[in-house]
N, C-alpha and C. Protein backbone atom coordinates (compact mmCIF):
# COMPACT_ATOMS: atom_id res chain seq x y z
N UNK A 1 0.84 -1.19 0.00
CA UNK A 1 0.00 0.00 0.00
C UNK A 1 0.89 1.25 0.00
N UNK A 2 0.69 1.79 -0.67
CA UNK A 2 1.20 3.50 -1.37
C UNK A 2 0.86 4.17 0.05
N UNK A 3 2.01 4.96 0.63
CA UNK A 3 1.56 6.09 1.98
C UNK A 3 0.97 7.34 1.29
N UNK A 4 0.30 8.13 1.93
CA UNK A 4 0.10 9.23 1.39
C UNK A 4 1.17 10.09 2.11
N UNK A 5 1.16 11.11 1.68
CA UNK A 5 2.44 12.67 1.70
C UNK A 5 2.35 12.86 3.16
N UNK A 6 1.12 12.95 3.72
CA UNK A 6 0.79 12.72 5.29
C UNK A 6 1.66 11.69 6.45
N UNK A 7 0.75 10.68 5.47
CA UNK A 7 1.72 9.50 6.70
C UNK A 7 2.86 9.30 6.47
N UNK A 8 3.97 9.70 4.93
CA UNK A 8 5.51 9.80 5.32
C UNK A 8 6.05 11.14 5.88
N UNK A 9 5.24 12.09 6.11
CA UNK A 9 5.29 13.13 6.89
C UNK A 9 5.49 12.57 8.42
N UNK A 10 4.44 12.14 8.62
CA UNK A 10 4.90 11.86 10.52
C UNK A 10 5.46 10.33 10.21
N UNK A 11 6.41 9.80 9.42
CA UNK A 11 7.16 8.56 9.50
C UNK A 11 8.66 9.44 9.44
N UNK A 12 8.74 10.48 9.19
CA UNK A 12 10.13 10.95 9.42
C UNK A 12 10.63 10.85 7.65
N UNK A 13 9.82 10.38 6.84
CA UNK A 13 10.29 10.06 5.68
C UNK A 13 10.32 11.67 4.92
N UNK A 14 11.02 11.54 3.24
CA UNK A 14 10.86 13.01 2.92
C UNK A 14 9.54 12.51 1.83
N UNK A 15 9.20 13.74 2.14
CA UNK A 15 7.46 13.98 1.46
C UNK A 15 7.49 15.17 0.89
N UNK A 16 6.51 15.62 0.22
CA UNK A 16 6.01 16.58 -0.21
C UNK A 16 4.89 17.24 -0.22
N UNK A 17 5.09 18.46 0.29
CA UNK A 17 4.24 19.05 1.16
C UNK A 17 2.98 19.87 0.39
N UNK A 18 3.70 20.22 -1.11
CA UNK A 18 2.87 20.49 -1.78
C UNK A 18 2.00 19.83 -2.80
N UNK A 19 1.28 18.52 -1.89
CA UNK A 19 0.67 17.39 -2.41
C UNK A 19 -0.81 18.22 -2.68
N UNK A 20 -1.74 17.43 -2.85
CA UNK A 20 -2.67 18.51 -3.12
C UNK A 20 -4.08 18.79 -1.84
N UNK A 21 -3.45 16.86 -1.21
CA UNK A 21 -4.62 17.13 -0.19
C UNK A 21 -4.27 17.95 0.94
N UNK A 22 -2.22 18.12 1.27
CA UNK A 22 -1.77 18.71 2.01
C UNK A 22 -2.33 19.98 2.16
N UNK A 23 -2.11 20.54 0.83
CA UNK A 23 -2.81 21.93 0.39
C UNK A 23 -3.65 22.81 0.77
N UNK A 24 -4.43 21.10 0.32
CA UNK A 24 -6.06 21.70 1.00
C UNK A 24 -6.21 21.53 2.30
N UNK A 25 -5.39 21.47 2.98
CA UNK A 25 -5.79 21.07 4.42
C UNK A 25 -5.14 22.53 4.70
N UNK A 26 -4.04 23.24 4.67
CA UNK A 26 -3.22 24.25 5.06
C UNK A 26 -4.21 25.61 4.42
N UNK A 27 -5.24 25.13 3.60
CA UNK A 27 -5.99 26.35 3.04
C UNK A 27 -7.04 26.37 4.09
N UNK A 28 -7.26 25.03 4.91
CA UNK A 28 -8.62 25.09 5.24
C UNK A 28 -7.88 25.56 7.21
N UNK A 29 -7.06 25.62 7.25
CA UNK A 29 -6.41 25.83 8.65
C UNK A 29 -6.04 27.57 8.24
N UNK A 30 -6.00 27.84 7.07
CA UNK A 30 -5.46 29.50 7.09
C UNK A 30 -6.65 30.11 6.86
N UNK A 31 -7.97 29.73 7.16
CA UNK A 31 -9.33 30.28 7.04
C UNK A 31 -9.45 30.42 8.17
N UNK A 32 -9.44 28.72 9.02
CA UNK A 32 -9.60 28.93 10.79
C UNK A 32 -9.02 29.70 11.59
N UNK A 33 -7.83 29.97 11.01
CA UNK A 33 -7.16 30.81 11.64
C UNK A 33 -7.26 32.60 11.11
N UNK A 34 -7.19 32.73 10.28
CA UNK A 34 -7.60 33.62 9.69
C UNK A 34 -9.27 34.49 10.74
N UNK A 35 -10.28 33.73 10.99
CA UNK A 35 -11.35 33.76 11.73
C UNK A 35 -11.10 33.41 13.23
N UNK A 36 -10.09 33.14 13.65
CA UNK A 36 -9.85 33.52 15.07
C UNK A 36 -8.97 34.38 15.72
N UNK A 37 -7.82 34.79 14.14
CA UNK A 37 -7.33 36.00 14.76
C UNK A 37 -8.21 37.41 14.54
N UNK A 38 -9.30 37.01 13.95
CA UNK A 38 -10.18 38.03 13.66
C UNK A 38 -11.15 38.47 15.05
N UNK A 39 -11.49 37.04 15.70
CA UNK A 39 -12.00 37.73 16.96
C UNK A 39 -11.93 38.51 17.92
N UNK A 40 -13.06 39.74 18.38
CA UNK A 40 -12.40 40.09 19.40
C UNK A 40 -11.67 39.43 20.66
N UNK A 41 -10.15 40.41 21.45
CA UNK A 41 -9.65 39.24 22.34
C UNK A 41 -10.66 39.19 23.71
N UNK A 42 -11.61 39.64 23.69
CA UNK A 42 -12.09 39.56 24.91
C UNK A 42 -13.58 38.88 24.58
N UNK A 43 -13.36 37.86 23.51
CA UNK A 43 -14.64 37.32 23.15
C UNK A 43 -14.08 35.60 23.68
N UNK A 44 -13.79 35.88 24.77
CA UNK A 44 -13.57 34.46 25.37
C UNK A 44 -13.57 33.24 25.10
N UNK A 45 -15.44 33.18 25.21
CA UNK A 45 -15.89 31.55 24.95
C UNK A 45 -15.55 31.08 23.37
N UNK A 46 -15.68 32.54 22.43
CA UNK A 46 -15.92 32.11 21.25
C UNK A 46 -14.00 32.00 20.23
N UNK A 47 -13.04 32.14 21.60
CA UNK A 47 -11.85 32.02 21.41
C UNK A 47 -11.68 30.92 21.37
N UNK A 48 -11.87 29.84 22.82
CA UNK A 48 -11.47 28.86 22.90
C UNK A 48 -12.54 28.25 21.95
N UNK A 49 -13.91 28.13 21.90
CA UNK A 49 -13.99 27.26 20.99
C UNK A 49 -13.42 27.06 19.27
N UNK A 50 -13.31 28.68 18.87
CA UNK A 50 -12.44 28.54 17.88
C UNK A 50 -11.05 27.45 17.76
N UNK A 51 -10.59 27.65 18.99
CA UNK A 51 -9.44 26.84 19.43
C UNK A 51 -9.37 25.19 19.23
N UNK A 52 -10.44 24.65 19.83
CA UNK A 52 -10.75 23.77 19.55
C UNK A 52 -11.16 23.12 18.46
N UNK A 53 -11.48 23.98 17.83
CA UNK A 53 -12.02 23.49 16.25
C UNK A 53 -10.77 23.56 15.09
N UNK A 54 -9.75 24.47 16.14
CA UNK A 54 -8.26 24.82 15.36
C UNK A 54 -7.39 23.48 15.48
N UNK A 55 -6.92 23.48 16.55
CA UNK A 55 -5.86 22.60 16.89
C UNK A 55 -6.53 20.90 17.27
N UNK A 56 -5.68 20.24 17.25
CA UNK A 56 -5.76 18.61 17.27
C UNK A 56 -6.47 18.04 18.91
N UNK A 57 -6.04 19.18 19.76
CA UNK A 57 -6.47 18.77 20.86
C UNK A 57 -6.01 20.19 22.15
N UNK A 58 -7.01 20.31 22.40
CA UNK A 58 -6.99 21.28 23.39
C UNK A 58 -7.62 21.00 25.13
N UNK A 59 -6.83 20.95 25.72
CA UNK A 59 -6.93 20.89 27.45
C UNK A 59 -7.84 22.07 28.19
N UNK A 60 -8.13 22.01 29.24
CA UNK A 60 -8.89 23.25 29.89
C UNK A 60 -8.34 24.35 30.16
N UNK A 61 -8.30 25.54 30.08
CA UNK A 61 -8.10 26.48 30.96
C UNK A 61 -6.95 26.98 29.78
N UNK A 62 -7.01 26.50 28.73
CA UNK A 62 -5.90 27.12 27.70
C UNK A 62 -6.33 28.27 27.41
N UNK A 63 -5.03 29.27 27.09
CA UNK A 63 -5.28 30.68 26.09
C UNK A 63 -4.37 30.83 25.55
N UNK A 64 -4.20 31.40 23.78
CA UNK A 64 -3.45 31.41 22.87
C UNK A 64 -3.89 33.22 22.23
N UNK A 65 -3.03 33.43 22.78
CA UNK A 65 -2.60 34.90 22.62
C UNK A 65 -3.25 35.12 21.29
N UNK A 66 -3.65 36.19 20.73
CA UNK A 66 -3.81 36.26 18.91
C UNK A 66 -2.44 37.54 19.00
N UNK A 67 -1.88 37.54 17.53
CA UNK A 67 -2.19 36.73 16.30
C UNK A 67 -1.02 35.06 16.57
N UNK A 68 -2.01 33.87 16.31
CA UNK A 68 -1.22 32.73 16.05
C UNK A 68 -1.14 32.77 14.86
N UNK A 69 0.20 31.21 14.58
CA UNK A 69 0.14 31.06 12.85
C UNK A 69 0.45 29.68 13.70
N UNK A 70 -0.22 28.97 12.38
CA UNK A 70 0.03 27.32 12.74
C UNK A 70 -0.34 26.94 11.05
N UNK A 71 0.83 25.47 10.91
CA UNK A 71 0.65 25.45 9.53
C UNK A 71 -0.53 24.57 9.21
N UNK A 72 -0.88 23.58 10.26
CA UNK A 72 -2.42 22.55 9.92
C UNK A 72 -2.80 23.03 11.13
N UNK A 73 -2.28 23.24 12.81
CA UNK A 73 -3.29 23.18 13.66
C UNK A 73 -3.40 21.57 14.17
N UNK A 74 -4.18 21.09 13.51
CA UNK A 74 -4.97 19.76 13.90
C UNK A 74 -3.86 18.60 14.34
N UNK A 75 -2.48 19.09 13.80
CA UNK A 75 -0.79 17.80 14.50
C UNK A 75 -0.31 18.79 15.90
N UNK A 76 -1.10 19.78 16.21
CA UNK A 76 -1.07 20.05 17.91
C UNK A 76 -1.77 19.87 18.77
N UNK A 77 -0.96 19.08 19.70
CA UNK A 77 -1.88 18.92 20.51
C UNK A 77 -1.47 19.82 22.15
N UNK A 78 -2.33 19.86 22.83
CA UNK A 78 -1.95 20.98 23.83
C UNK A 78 -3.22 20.55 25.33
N UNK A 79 -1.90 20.36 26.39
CA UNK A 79 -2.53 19.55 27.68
C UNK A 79 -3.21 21.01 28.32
N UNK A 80 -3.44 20.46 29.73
CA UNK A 80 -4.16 21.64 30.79
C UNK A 80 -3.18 22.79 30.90
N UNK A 81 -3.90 24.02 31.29
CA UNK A 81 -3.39 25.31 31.76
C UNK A 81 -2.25 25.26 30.71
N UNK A 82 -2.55 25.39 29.41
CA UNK A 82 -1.62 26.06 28.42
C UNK A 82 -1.93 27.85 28.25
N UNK A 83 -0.68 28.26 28.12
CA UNK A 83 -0.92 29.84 27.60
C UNK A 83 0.33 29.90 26.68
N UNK A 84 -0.03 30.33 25.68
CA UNK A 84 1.09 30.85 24.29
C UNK A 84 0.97 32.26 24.13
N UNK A 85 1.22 33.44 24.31
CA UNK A 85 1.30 34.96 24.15
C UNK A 85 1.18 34.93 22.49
N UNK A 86 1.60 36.29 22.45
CA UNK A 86 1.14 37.06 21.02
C UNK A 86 2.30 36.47 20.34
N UNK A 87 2.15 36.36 19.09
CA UNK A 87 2.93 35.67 18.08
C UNK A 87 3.73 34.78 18.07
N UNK A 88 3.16 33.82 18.14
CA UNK A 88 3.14 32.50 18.38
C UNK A 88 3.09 31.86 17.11
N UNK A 89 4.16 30.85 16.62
CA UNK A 89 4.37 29.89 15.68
C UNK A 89 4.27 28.27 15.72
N UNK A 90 3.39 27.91 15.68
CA UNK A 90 3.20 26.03 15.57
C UNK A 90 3.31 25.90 14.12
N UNK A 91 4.62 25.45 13.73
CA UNK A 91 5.17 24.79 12.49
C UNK A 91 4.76 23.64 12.40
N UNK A 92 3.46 23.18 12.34
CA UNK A 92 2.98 21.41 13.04
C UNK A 92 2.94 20.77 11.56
N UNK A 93 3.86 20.88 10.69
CA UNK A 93 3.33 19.61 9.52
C UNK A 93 3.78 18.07 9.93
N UNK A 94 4.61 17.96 10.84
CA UNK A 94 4.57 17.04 12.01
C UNK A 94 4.32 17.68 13.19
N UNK A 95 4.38 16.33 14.15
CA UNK A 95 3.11 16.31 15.23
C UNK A 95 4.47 17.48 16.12
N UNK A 96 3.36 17.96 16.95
CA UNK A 96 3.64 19.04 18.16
C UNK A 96 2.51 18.51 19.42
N UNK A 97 3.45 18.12 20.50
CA UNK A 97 2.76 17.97 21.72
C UNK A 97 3.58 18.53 22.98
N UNK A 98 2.46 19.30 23.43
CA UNK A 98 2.73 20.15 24.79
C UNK A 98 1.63 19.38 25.83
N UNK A 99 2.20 19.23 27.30
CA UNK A 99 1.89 18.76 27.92
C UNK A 99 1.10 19.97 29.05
N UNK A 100 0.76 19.51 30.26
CA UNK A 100 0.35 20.51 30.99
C UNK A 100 0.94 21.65 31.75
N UNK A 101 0.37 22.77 32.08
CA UNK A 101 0.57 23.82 32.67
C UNK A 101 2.17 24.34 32.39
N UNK A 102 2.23 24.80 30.54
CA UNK A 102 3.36 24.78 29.96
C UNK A 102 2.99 26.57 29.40
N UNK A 103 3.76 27.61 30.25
CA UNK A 103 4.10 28.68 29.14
C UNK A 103 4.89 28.76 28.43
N UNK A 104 4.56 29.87 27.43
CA UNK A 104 4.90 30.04 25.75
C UNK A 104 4.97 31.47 25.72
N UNK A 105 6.11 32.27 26.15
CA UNK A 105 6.11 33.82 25.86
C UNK A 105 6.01 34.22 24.75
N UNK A 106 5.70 35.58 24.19
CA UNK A 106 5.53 35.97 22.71
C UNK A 106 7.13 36.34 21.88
N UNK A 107 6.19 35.74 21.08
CA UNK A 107 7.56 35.45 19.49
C UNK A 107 8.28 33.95 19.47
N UNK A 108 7.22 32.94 19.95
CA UNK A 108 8.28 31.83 20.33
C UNK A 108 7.64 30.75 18.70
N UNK A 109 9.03 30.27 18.36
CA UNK A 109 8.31 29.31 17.49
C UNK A 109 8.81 27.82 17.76
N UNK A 110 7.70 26.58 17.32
CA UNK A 110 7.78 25.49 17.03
C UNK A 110 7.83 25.14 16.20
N UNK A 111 9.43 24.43 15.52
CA UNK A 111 9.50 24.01 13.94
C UNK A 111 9.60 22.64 13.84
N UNK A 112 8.41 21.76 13.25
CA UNK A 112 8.76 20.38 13.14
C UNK A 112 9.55 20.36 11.39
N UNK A 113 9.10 20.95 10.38
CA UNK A 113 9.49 21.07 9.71
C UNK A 113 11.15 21.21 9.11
N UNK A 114 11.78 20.50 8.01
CA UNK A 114 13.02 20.92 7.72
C UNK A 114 13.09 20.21 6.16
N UNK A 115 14.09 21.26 5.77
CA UNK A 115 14.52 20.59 4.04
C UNK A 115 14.83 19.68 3.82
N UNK A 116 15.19 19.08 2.82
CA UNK A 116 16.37 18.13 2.29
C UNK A 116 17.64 18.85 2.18
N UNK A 117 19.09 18.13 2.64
CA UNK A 117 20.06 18.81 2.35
C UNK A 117 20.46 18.53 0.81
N UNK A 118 20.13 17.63 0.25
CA UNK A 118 20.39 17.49 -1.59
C UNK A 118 19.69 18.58 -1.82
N UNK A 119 20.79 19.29 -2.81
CA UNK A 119 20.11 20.35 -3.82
C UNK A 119 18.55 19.82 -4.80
N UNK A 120 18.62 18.78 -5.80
CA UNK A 120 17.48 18.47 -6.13
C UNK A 120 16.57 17.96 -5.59
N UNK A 121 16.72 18.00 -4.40
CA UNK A 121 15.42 17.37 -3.75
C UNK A 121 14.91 18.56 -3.20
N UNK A 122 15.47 19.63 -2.72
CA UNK A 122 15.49 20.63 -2.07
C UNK A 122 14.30 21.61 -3.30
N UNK A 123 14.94 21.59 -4.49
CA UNK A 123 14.42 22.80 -5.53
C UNK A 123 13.11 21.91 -5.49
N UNK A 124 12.79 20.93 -5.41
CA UNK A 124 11.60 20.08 -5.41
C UNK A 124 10.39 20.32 -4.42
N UNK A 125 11.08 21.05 -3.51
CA UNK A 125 10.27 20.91 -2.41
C UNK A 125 10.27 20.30 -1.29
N UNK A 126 10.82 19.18 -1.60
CA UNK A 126 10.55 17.89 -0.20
C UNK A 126 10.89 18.48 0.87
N UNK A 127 10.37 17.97 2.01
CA UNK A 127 10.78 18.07 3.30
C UNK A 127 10.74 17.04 4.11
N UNK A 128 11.41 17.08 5.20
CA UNK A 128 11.41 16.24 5.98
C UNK A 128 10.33 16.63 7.38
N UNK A 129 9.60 16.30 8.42
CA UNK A 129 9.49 16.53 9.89
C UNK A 129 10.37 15.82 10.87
N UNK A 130 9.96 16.05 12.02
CA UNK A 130 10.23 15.13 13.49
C UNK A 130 9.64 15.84 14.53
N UNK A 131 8.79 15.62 15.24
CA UNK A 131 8.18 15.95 15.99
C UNK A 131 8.81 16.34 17.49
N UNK A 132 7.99 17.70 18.16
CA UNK A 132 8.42 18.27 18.86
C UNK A 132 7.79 17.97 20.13
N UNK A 133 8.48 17.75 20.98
CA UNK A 133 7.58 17.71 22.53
C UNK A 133 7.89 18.31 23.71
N UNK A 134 6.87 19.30 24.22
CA UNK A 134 7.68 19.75 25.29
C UNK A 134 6.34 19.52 26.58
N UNK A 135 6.93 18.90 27.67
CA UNK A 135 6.89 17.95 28.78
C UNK A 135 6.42 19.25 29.90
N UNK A 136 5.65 18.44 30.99
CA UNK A 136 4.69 19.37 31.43
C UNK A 136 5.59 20.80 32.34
N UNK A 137 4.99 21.82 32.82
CA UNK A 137 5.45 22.85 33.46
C UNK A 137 6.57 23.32 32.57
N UNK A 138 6.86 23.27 31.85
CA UNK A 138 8.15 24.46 30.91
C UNK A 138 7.47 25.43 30.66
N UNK A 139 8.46 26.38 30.74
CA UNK A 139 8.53 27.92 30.46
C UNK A 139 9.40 27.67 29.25
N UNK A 140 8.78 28.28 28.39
CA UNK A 140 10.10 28.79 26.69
C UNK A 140 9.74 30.50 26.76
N UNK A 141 10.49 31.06 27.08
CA UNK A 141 10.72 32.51 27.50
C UNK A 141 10.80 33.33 25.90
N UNK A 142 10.44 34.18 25.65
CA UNK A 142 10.67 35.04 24.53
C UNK A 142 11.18 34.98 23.08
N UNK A 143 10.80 34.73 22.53
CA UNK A 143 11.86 34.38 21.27
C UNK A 143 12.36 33.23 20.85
N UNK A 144 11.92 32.53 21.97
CA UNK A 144 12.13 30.81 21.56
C UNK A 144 12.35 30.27 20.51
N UNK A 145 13.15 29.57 20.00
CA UNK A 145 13.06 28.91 18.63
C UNK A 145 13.67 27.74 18.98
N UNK A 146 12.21 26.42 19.01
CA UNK A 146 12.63 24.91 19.26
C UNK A 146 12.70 24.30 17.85
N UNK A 147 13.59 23.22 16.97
CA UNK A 147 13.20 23.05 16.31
C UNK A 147 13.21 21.75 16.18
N UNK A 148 13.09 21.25 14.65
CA UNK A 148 12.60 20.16 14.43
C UNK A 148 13.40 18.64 15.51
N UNK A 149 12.40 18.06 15.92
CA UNK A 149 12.99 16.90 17.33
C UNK A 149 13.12 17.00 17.88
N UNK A 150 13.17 17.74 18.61
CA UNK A 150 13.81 18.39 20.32
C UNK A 150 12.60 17.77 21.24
N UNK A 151 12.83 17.55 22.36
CA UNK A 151 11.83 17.17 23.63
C UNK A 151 12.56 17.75 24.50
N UNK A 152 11.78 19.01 24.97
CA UNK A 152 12.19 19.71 26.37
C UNK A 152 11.56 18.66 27.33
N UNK A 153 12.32 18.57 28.50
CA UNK A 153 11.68 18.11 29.88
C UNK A 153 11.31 18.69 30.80
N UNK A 154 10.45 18.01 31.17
CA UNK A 154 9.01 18.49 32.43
C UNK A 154 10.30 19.80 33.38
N UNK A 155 9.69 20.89 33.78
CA UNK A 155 10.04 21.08 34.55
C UNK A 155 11.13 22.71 34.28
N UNK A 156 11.58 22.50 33.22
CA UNK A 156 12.75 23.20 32.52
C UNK A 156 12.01 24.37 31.93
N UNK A 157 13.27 25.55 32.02
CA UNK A 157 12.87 26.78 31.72
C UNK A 157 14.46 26.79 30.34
N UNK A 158 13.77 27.61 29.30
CA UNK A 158 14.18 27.75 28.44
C UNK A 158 14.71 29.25 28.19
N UNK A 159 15.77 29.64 28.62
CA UNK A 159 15.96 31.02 28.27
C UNK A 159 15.47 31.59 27.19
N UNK A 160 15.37 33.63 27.39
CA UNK A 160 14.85 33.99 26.11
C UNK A 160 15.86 34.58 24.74
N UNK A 161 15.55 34.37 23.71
CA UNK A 161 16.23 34.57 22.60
C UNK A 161 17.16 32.90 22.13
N UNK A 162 16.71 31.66 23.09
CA UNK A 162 17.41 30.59 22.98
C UNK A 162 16.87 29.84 21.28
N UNK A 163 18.06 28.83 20.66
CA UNK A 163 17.44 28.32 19.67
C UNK A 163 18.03 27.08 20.02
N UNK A 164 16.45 26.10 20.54
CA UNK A 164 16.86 24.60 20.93
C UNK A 164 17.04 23.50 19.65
N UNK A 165 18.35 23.59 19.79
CA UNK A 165 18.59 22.67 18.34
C UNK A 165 18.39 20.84 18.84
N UNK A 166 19.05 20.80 20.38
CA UNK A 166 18.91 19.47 20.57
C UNK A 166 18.02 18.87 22.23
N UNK A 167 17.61 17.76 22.47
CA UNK A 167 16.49 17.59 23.66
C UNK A 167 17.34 18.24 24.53
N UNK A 168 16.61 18.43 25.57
CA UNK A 168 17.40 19.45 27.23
C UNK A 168 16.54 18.65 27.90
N UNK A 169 17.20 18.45 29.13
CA UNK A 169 16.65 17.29 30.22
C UNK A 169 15.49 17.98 31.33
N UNK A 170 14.91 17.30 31.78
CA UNK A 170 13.99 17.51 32.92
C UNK A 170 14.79 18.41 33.77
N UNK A 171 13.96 19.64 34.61
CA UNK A 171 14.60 20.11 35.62
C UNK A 171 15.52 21.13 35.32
N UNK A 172 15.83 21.80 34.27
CA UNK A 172 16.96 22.73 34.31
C UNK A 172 16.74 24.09 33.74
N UNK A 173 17.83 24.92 33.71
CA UNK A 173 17.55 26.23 32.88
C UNK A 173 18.77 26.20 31.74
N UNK A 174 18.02 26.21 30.85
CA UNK A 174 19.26 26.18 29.64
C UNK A 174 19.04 27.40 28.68
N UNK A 175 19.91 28.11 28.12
CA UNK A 175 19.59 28.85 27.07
C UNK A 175 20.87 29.08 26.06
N UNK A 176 20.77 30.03 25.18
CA UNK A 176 21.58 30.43 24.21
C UNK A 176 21.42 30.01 22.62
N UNK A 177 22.98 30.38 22.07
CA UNK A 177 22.47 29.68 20.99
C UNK A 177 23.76 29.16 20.26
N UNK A 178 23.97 27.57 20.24
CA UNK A 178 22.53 27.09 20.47
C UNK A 178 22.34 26.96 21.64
N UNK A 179 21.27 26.34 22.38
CA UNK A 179 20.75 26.37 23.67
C UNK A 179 21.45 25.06 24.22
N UNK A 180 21.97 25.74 25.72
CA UNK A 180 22.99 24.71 26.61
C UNK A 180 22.21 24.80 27.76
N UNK A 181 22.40 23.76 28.50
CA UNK A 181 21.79 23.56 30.18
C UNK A 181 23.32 24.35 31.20
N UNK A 182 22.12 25.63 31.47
CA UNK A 182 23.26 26.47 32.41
C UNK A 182 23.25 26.00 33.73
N UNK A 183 22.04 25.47 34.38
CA UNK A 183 22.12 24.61 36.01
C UNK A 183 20.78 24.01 36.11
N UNK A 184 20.78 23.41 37.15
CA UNK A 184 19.31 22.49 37.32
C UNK A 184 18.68 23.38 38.22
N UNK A 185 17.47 23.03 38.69
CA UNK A 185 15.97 23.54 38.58
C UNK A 185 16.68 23.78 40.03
N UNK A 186 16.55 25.03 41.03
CA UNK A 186 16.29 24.05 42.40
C UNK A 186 15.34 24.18 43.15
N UNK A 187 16.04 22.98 44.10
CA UNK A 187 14.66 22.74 45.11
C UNK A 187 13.52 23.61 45.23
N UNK A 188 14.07 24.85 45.57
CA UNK A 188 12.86 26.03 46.00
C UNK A 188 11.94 26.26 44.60
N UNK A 189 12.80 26.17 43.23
CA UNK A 189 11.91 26.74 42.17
C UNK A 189 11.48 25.46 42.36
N UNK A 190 11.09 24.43 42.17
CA UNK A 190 10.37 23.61 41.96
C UNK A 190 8.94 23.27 42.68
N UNK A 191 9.12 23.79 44.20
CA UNK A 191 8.15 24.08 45.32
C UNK A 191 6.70 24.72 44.54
């Protein structure tokens, strides 16, 4: 059986993104979105349910700053007490999962997305994903840029202006660029 552009998308395989059902799916996520950065921000109920109808999975007590950009929406998924600030990037053509009670300061992006390093595959289009995960209670501070594979751990604060090229462990504060683990969590922050 033939995969579609989708399922060698989240197999890590290279695909192409400008398939046609891909397309149509990224047209029909830049409408949803399009209509929820349009809402007023103090139109609450009719935020989050937008939200829900946006992304793959949404937890309680979430709020997502406007303006978002997300490239499908529906490969994020997002646990309890999420908040993402103003300009906010979910690169989700692979999967993106955030766990609970995880902030997201403004200007932070999530890139599952990446090229081919061959030139002709590259002028082609293809891309590759790998999916991003970041583990419950993290802070990604300002400017964040996680990208494709990385799994932050539970617990860890991500300096701001950091670009997480590779996973960072449970418990620590790491930043820079690229982003290094400067010391572990302690006791008291964790309280």
């Amino acid at each position: 059986m033939t995969k579609s552009e989708k399922e060698k998308s989240f197999a890590g395989e290279l695909y192409q993104p400008n398939d046609a059902a891909l397309t149509a799916e990224r047209a029909e996520t830049t409408r949803r979105l399009y209509d929820y950065n349009h809402l007023h921000p103090l139109q609450k109920a009719e935020r989050t349910a937008a939200l829900r109808g946006l992304l793959g999975h949404v937890g309680a007590n979430c709020v997502i700053e406007q303006p978002l950009f997300t490239t499908y929406g529906t490969n994020t998924v997002v646990g309890d007490n999420f908040f993402m600030n103003v300009n906010g990037r979910l690169m989700d053509s692979g999967k993106i999962t955030i766990g609970d009670n995880v902030f997201i300061a403004p200007d932070v992006a999530l890139i599952t997305e990446t090229h081919s390093q061959n030139v002709p595959e590259r002028i082609q289009g293809l891309e590759y994903t790998h999916p991003i995960t970041i583990e419950d209670n993290v802070w990604l501070c300002t400017g964040v840029k996680v990208l494709p594979g990385v799994t932050i751990g539970r617990n860890t604060v991500i300096g701001a202006g950091s670009v997480v090229t590779k996973d960072v462990p449970a418990n620590v504060m790491a930043a820079g660029v690229p982003c290094k683990v400067i010391r572990a969590v302690a006791p008291e922050d964790r309280a």
